[in-house]
PDB file of N, CA and C in Angstrom:
ATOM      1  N   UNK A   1      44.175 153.812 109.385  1.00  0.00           N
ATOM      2  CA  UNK A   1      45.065 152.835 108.800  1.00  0.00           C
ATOM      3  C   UNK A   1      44.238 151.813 108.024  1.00  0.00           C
ATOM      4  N   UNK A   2      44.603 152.012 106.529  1.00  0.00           N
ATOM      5  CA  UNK A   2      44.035 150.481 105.900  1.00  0.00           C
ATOM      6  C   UNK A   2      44.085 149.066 106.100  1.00  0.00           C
ATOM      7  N   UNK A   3      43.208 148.207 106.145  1.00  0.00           N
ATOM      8  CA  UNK A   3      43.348 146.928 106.244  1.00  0.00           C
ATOM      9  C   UNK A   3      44.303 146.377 105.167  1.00  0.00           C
ATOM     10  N   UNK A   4      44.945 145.250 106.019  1.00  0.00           N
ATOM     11  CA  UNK A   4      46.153 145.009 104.970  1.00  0.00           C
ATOM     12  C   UNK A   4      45.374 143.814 103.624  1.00  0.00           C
ATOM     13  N   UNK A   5      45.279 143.536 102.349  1.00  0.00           N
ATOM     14  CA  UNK A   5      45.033 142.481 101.396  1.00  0.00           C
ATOM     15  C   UNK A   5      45.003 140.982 102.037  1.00  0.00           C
ATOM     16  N   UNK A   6      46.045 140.653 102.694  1.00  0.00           N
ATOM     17  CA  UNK A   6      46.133 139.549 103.242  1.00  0.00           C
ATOM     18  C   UNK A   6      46.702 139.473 103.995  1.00  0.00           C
ATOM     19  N   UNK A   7      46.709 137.708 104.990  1.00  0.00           N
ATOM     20  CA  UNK A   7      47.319 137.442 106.263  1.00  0.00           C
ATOM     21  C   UNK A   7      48.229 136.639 106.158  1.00  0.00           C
ATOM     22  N   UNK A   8      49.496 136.612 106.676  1.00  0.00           N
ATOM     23  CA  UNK A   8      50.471 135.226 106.461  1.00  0.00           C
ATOM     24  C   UNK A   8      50.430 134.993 108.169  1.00  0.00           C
ATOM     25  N   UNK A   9      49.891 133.650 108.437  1.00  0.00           N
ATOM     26  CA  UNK A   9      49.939 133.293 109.994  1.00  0.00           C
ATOM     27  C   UNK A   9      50.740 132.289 110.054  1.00  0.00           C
ATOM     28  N   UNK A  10      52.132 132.695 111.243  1.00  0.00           N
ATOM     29  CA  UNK A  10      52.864 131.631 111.420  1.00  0.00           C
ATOM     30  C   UNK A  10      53.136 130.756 112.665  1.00  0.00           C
ATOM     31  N   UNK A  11      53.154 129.368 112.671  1.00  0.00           N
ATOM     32  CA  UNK A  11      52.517 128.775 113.610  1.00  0.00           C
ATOM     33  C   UNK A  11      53.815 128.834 114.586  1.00  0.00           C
ATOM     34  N   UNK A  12      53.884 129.485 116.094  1.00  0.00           N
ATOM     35  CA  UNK A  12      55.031 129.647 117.299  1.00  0.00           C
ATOM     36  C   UNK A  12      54.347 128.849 118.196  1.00  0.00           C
ATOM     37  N   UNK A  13      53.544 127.744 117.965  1.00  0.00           N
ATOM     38  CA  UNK A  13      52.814 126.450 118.933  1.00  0.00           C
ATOM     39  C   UNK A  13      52.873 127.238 120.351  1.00  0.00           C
ATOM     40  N   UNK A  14      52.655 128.906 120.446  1.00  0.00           N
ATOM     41  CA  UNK A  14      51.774 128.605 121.629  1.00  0.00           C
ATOM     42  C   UNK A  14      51.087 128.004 122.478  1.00  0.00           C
ATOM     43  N   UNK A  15      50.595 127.471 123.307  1.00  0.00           N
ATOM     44  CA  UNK A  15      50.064 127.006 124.131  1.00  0.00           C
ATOM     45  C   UNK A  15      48.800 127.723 125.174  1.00  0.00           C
ATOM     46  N   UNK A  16      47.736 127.155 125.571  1.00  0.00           N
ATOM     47  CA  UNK A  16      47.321 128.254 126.453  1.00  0.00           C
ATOM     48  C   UNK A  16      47.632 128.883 127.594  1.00  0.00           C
ATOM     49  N   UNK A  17      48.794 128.093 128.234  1.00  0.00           N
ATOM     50  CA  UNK A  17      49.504 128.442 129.149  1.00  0.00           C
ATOM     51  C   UNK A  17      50.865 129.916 128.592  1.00  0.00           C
ATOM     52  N   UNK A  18      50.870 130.124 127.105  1.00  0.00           N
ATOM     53  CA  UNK A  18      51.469 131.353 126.331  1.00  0.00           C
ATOM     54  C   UNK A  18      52.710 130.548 126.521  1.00  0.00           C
ATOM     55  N   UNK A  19      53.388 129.063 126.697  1.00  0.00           N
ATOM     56  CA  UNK A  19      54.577 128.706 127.021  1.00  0.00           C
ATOM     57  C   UNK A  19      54.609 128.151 125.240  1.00  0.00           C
ATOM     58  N   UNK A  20      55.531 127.867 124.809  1.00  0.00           N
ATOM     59  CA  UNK A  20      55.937 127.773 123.497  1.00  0.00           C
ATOM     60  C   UNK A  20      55.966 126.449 123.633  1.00  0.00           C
ATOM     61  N   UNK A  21      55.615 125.427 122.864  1.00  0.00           N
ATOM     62  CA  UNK A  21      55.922 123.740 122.909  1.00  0.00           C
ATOM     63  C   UNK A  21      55.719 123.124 121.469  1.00  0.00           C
ATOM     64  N   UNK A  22      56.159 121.957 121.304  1.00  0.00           N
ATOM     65  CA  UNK A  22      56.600 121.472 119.994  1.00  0.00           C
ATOM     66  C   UNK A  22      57.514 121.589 118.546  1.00  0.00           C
ATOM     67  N   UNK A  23      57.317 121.879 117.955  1.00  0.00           N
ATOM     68  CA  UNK A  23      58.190 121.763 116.659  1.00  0.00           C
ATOM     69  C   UNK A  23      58.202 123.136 115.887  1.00  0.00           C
ATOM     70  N   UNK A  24      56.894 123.895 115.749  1.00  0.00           N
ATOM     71  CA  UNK A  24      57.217 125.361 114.880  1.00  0.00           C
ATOM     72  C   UNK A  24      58.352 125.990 115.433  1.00  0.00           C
ATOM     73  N   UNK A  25      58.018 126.717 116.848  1.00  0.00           N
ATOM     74  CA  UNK A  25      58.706 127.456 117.417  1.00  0.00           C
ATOM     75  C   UNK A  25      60.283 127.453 117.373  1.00  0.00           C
ATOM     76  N   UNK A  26      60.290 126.179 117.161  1.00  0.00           N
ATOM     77  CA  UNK A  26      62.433 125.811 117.412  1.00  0.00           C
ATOM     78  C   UNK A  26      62.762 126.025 116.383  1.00  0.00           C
ATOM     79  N   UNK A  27      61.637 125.812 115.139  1.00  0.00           N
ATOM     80  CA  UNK A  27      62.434 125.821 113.743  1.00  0.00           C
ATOM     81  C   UNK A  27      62.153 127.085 113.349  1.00  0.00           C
ATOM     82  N   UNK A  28      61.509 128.014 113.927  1.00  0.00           N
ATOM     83  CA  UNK A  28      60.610 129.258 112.969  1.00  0.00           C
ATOM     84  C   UNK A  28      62.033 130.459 113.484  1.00  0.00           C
ATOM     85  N   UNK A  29      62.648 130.670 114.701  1.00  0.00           N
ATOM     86  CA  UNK A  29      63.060 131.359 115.150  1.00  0.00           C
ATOM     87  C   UNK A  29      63.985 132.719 114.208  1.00  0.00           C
ATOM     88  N   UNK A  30      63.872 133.529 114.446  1.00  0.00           N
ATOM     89  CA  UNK A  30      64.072 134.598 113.667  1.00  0.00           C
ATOM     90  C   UNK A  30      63.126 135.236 112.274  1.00  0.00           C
ATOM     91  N   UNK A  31      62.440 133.845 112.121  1.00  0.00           N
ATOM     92  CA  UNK A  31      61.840 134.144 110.963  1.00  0.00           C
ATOM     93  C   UNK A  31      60.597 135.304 110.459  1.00  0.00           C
ATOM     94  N   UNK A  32      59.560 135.524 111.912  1.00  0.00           N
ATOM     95  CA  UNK A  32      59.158 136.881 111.545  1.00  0.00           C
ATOM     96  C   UNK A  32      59.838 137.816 111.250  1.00  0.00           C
ATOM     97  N   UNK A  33      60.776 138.266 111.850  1.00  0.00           N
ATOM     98  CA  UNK A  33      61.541 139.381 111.145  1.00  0.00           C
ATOM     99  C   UNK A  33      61.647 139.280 109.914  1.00  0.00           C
ATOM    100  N   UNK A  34      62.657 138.338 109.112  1.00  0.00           N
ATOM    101  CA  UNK A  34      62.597 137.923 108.165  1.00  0.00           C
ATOM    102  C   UNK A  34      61.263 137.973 107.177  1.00  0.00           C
ATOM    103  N   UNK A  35      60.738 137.647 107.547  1.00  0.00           N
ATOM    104  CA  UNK A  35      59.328 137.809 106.643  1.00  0.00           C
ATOM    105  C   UNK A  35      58.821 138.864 106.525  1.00  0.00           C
ATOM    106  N   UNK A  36      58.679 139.720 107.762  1.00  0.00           N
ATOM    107  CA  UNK A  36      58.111 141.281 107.715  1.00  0.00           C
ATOM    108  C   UNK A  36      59.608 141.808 106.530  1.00  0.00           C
ATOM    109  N   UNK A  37      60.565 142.042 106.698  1.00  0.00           N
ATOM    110  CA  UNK A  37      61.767 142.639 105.737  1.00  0.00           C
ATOM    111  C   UNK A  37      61.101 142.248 104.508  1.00  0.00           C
ATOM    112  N   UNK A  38      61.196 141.023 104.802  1.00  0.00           N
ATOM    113  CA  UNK A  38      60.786 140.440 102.589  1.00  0.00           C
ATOM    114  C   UNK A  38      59.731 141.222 101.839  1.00  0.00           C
ATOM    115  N   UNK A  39      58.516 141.330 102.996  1.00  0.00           N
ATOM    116  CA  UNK A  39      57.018 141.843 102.914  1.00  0.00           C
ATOM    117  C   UNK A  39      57.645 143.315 102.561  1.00  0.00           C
ATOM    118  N   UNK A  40      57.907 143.950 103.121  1.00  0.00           N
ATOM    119  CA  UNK A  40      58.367 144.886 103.125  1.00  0.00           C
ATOM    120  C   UNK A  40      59.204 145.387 101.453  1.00  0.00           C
ATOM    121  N   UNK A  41      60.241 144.860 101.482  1.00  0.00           N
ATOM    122  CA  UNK A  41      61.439 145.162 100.015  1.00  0.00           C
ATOM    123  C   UNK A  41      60.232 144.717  98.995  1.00  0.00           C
ATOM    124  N   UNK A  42      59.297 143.789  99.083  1.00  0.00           N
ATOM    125  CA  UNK A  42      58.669 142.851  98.092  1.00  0.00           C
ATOM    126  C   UNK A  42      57.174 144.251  97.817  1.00  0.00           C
ATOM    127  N   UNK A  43      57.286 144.960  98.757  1.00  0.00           N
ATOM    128  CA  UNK A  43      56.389 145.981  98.865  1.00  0.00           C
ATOM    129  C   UNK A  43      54.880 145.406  98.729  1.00  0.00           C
ATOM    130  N   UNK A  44      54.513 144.347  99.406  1.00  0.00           N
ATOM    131  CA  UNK A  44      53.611 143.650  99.612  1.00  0.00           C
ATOM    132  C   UNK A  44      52.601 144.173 100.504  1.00  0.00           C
ATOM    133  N   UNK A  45      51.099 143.587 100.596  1.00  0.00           N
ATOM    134  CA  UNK A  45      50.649 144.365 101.478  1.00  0.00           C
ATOM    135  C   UNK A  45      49.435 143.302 102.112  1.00  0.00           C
ATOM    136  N   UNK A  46      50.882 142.745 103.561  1.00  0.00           N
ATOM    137  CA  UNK A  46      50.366 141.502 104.012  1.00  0.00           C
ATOM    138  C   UNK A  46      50.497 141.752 105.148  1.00  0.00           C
ATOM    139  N   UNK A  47      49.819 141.532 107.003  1.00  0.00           N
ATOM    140  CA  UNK A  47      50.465 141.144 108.131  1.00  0.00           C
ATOM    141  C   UNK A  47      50.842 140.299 108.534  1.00  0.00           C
ATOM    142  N   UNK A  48      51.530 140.388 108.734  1.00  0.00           N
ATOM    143  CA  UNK A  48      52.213 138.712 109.732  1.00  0.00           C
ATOM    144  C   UNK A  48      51.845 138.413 111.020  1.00  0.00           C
ATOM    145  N   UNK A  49      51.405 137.563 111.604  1.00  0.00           N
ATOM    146  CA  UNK A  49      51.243 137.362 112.287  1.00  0.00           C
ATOM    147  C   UNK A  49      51.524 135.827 113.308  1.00  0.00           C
ATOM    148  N   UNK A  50      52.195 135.686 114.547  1.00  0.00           N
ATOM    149  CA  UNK A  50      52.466 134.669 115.146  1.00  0.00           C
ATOM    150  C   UNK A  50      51.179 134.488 115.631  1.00  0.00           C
ATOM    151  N   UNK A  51      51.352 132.784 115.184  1.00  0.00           N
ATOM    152  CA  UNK A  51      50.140 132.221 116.012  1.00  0.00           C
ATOM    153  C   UNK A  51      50.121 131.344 117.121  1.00  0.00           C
ATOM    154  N   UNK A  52      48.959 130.809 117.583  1.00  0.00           N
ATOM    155  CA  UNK A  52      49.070 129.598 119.332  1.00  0.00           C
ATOM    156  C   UNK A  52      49.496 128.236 117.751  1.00  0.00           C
ATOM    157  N   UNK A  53      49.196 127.308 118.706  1.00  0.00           N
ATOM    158  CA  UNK A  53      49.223 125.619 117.685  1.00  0.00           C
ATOM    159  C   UNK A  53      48.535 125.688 116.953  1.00  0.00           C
ATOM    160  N   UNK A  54      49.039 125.418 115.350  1.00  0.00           N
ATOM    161  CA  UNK A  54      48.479 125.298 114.497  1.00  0.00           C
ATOM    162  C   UNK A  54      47.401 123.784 114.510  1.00  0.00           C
ATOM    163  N   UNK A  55      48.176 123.460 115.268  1.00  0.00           N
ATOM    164  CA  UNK A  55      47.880 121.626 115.371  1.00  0.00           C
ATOM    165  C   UNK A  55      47.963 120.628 113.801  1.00  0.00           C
ATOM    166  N   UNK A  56      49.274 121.009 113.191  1.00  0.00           N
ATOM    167  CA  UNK A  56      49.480 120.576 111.900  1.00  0.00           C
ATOM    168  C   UNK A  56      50.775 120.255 112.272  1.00  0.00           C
ATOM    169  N   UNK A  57      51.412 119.696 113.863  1.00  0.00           N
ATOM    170  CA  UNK A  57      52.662 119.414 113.942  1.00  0.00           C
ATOM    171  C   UNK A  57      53.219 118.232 112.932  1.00  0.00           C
ATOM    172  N   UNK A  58      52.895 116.945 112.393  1.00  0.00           N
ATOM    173  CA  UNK A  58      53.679 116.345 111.689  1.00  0.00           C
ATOM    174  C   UNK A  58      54.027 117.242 110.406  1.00  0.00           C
ATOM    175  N   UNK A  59      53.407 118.442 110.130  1.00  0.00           N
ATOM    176  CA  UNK A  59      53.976 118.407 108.475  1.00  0.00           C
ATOM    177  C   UNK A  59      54.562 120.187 108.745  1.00  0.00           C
ATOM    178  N   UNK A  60      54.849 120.473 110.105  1.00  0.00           N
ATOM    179  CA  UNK A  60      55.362 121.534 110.857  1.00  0.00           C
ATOM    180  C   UNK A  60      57.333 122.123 110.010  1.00  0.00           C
ATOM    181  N   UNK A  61      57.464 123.426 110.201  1.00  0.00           N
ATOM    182  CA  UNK A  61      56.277 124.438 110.796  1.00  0.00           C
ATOM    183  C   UNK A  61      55.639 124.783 109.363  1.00  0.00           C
ATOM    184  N   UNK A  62      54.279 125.689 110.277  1.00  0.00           N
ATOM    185  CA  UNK A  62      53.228 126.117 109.331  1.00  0.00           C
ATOM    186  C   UNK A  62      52.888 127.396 109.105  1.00  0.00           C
ATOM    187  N   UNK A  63      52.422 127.540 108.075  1.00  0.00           N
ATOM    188  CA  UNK A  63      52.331 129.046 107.255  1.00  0.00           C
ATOM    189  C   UNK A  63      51.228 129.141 106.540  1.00  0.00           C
ATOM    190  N   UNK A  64      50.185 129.917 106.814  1.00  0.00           N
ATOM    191  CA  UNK A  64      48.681 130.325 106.559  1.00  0.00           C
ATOM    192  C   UNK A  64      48.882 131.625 105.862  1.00  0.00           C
ATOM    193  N   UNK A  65      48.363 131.403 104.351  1.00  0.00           N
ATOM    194  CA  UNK A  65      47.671 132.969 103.593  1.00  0.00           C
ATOM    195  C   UNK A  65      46.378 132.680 104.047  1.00  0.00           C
ATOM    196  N   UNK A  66      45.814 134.087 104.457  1.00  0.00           N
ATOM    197  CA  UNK A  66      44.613 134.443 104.326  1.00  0.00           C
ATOM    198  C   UNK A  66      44.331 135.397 103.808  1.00  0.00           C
ATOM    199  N   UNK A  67      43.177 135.915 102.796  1.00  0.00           N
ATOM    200  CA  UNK A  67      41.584 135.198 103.011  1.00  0.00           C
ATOM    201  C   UNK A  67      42.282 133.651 101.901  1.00  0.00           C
ATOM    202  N   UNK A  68      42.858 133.750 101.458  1.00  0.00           N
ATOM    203  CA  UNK A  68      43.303 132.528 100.404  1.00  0.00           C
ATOM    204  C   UNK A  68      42.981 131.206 101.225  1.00  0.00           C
ATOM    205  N   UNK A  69      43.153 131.185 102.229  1.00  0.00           N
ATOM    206  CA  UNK A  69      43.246 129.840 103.301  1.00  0.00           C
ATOM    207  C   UNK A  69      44.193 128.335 102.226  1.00  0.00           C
ATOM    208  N   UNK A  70      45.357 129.106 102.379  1.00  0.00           N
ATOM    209  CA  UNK A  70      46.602 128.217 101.821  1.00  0.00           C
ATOM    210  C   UNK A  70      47.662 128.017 102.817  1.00  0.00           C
ATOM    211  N   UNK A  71      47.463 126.266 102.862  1.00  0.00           N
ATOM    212  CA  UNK A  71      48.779 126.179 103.673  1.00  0.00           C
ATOM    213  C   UNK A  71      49.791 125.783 103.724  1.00  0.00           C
ATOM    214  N   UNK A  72      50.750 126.162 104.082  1.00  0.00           N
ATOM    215  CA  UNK A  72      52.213 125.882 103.291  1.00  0.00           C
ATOM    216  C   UNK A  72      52.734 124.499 104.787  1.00  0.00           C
ATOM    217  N   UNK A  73      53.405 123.628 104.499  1.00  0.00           N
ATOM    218  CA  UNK A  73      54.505 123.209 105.100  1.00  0.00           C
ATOM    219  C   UNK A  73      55.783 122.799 105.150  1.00  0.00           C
ATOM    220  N   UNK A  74      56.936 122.789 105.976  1.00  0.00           N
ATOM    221  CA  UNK A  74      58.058 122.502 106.264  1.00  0.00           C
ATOM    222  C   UNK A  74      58.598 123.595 105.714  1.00  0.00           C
ATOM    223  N   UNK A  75      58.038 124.980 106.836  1.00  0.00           N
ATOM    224  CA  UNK A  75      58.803 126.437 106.477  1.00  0.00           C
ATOM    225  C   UNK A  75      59.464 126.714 107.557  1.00  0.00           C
ATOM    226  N   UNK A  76      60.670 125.865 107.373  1.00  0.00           N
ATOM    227  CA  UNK A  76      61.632 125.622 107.947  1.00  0.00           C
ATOM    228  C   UNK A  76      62.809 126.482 107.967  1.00  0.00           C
ATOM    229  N   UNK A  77      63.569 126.856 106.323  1.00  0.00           N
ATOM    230  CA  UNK A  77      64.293 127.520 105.539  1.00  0.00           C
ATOM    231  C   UNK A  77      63.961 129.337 105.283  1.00  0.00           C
ATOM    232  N   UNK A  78      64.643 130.007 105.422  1.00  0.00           N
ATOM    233  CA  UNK A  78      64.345 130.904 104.966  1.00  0.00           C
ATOM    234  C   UNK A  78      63.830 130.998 102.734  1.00  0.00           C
ATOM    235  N   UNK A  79      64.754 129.860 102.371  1.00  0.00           N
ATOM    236  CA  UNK A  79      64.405 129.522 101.040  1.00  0.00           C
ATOM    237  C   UNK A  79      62.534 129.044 100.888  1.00  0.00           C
ATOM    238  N   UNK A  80      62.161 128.456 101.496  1.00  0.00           N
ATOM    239  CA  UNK A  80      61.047 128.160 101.893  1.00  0.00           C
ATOM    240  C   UNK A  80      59.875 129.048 102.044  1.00  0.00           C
ATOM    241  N   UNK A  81      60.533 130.439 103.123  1.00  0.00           N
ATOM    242  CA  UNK A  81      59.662 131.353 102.864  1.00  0.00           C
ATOM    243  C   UNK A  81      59.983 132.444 101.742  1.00  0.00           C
ATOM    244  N   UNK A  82      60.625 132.384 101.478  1.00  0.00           N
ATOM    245  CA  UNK A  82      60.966 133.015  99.810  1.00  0.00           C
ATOM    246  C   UNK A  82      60.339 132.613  98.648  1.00  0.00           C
ATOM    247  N   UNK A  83      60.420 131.074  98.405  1.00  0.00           N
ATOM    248  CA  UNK A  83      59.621 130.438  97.733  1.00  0.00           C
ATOM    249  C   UNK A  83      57.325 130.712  97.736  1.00  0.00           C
ATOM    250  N   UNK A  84      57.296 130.286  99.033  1.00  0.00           N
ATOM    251  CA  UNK A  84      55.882 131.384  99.037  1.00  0.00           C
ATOM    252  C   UNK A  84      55.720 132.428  98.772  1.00  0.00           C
ATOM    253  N   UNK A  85      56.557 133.646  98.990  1.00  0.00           N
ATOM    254  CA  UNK A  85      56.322 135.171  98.925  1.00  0.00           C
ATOM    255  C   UNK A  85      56.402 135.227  97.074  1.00  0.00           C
ATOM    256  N   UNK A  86      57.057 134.717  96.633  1.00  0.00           N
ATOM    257  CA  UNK A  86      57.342 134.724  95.425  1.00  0.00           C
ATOM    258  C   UNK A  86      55.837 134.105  95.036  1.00  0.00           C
ATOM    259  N   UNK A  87      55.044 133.204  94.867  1.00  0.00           N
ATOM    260  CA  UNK A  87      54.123 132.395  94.829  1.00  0.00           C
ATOM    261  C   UNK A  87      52.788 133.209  94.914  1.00  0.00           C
ATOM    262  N   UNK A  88      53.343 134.146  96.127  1.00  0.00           N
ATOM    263  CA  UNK A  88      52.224 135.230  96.472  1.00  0.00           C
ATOM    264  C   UNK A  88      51.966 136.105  95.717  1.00  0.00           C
ATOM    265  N   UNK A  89      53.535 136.678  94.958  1.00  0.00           N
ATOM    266  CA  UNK A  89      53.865 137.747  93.888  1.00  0.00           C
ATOM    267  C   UNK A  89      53.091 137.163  92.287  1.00  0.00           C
ATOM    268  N   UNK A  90      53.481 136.000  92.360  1.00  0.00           N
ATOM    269  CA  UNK A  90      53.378 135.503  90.742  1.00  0.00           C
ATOM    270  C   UNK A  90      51.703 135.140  90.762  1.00  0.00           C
ATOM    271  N   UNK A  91      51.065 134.456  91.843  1.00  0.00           N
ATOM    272  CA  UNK A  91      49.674 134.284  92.132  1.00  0.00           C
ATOM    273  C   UNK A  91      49.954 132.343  91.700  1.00  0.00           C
ATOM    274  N   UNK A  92      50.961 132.212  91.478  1.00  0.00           N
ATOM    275  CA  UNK A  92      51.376 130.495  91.587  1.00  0.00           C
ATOM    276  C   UNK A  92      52.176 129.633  92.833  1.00  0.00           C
ATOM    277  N   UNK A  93      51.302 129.213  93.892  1.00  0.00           N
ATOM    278  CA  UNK A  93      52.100 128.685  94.909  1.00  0.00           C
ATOM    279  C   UNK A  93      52.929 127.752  94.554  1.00  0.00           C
ATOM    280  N   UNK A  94      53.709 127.644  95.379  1.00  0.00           N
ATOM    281  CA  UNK A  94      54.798 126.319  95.424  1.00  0.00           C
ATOM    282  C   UNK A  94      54.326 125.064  96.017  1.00  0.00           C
ATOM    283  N   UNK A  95      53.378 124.313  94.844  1.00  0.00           N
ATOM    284  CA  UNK A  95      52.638 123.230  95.040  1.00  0.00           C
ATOM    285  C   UNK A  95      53.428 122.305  96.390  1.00  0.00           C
ATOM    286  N   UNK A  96      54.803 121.670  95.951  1.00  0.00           N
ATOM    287  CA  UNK A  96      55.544 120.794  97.007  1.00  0.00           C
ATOM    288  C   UNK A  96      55.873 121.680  98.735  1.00  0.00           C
ATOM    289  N   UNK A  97      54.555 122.801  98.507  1.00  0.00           N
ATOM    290  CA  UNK A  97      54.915 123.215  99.975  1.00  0.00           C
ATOM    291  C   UNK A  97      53.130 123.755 100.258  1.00  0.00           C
ATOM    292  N   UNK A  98      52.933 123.240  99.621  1.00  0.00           N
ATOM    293  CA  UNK A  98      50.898 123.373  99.931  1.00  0.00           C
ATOM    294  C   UNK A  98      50.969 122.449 100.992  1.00  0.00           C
ATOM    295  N   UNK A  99      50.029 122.161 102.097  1.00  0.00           N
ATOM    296  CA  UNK A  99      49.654 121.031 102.877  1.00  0.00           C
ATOM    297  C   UNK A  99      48.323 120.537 102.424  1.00  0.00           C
ATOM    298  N   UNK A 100      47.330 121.807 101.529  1.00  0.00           N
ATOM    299  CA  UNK A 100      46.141 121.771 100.767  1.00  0.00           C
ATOM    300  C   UNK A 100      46.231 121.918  99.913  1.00  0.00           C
ATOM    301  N   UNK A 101      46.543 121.347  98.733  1.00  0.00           N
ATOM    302  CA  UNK A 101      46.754 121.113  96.995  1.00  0.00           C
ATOM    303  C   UNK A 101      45.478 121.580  96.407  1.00  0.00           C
TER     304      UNK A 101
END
Protein backbone atom coordinates (compact mmCIF):
# COMPACT_ATOMS: atom_id res chain seq x y z
CA UNK A 1 0.00 0.00 0.00
CA UNK A 2 1.27 3.53 -0.98
CA UNK A 3 1.90 6.24 1.35
CA UNK A 4 -0.79 8.67 1.17
CA UNK A 5 0.63 12.71 -0.26
CA UNK A 6 -0.65 14.15 2.82
CA UNK A 7 -2.11 14.25 6.40
CA UNK A 8 -5.28 16.11 7.57
CA UNK A 9 -5.08 15.70 11.60
CA UNK A 10 -8.13 16.41 13.49
CA UNK A 11 -8.00 17.53 16.92
CA UNK A 12 -10.83 14.85 19.27
CA UNK A 13 -8.79 16.48 22.59
CA UNK A 14 -7.98 13.13 23.67
CA UNK A 15 -6.51 12.97 26.77
CA UNK A 16 -3.98 10.52 28.19
CA UNK A 17 -6.39 8.95 30.13
CA UNK A 18 -8.08 8.21 26.02
CA UNK A 19 -11.25 10.15 27.84
CA UNK A 20 -12.30 12.96 25.36
CA UNK A 21 -12.25 16.63 27.15
CA UNK A 22 -12.68 20.17 25.97
CA UNK A 23 -13.96 21.87 22.94
CA UNK A 24 -12.81 19.85 19.53
CA UNK A 25 -14.51 16.76 20.32
CA UNK A 26 -18.23 18.29 20.95
CA UNK A 27 -17.91 20.34 17.93
CA UNK A 28 -16.00 17.85 15.50
CA UNK A 29 -18.62 15.01 15.92
CA UNK A 30 -19.48 13.21 12.80
CA UNK A 31 -17.01 15.00 11.00
CA UNK A 32 -14.38 12.29 10.15
CA UNK A 33 -16.70 10.55 8.23
CA UNK A 34 -17.49 13.48 6.51
CA UNK A 35 -14.10 14.28 5.58
CA UNK A 36 -12.97 10.75 4.60
CA UNK A 37 -16.42 10.90 1.92
CA UNK A 38 -15.18 14.44 0.65
CA UNK A 39 -11.44 12.93 0.42
CA UNK A 40 -12.79 10.36 -1.23
CA UNK A 41 -15.57 12.01 -4.18
CA UNK A 42 -12.65 14.88 -4.25
CA UNK A 43 -10.43 11.75 -5.20
CA UNK A 44 -7.74 13.13 -3.05
CA UNK A 45 -4.96 11.36 -1.69
CA UNK A 46 -4.92 12.29 2.03
CA UNK A 47 -5.39 10.28 5.61
CA UNK A 48 -7.29 11.47 8.16
CA UNK A 49 -6.56 11.11 11.10
CA UNK A 50 -8.05 11.79 14.87
CA UNK A 51 -5.83 13.22 17.14
CA UNK A 52 -5.07 13.48 21.44
CA UNK A 53 -5.10 17.70 22.31
CA UNK A 54 -4.08 19.72 19.92
CA UNK A 55 -3.58 22.24 22.75
CA UNK A 56 -4.87 25.12 20.37
CA UNK A 57 -8.23 25.08 22.45
CA UNK A 58 -9.06 28.93 22.25
CA UNK A 59 -9.05 29.04 18.42
CA UNK A 60 -10.63 25.19 18.51
CA UNK A 61 -11.52 22.86 16.76
CA UNK A 62 -8.34 22.16 14.84
CA UNK A 63 -7.24 20.86 11.56
CA UNK A 64 -3.54 20.03 10.54
CA UNK A 65 -2.25 19.46 6.69
CA UNK A 66 0.74 17.69 6.70
CA UNK A 67 3.88 17.67 5.43
CA UNK A 68 2.38 21.41 4.66
CA UNK A 69 2.16 22.01 8.56
CA UNK A 70 -1.05 24.33 7.99
CA UNK A 71 -3.40 25.08 10.50
CA UNK A 72 -6.79 25.69 10.08
CA UNK A 73 -9.25 26.99 12.90
CA UNK A 74 -12.90 27.08 13.98
CA UNK A 75 -13.63 23.75 11.88
CA UNK A 76 -16.59 23.72 13.33
CA UNK A 77 -19.01 23.63 10.08
CA UNK A 78 -18.99 21.15 7.69
CA UNK A 79 -18.71 24.50 5.24
CA UNK A 80 -15.45 25.00 6.97
CA UNK A 81 -14.14 21.75 6.07
CA UNK A 82 -15.15 22.15 2.53
CA UNK A 83 -13.64 25.38 2.37
CA UNK A 84 -10.03 23.70 3.20
CA UNK A 85 -10.43 20.65 0.94
CA UNK A 86 -11.14 23.03 -1.76
CA UNK A 87 -7.89 25.14 -0.69
CA UNK A 88 -6.13 21.79 -0.79
CA UNK A 89 -7.52 21.24 -4.46
CA UNK A 90 -6.77 24.83 -5.75
CA UNK A 91 -3.21 24.89 -3.63
CA UNK A 92 -4.88 28.41 -2.08
CA UNK A 93 -5.91 28.07 1.62
CA UNK A 94 -8.66 29.86 3.16
CA UNK A 95 -6.49 32.53 4.75
CA UNK A 96 -9.57 33.58 7.52
CA UNK A 97 -9.20 29.88 8.65
CA UNK A 98 -5.19 29.59 8.83
CA UNK A 99 -4.23 29.82 12.67
CA UNK A 100 -0.54 30.23 10.79
CA UNK A 101 -0.82 32.92 8.01
Amino acid sequence: MALPQQQLLLCQSFRVNGEPKGLCHKQTNGFLSYIEEEIIDRGLDIQVTATGCLKQCEAGPIMVLQPDNRWFKTINTTAAIDRVLDGIETGVPPDELLLNP
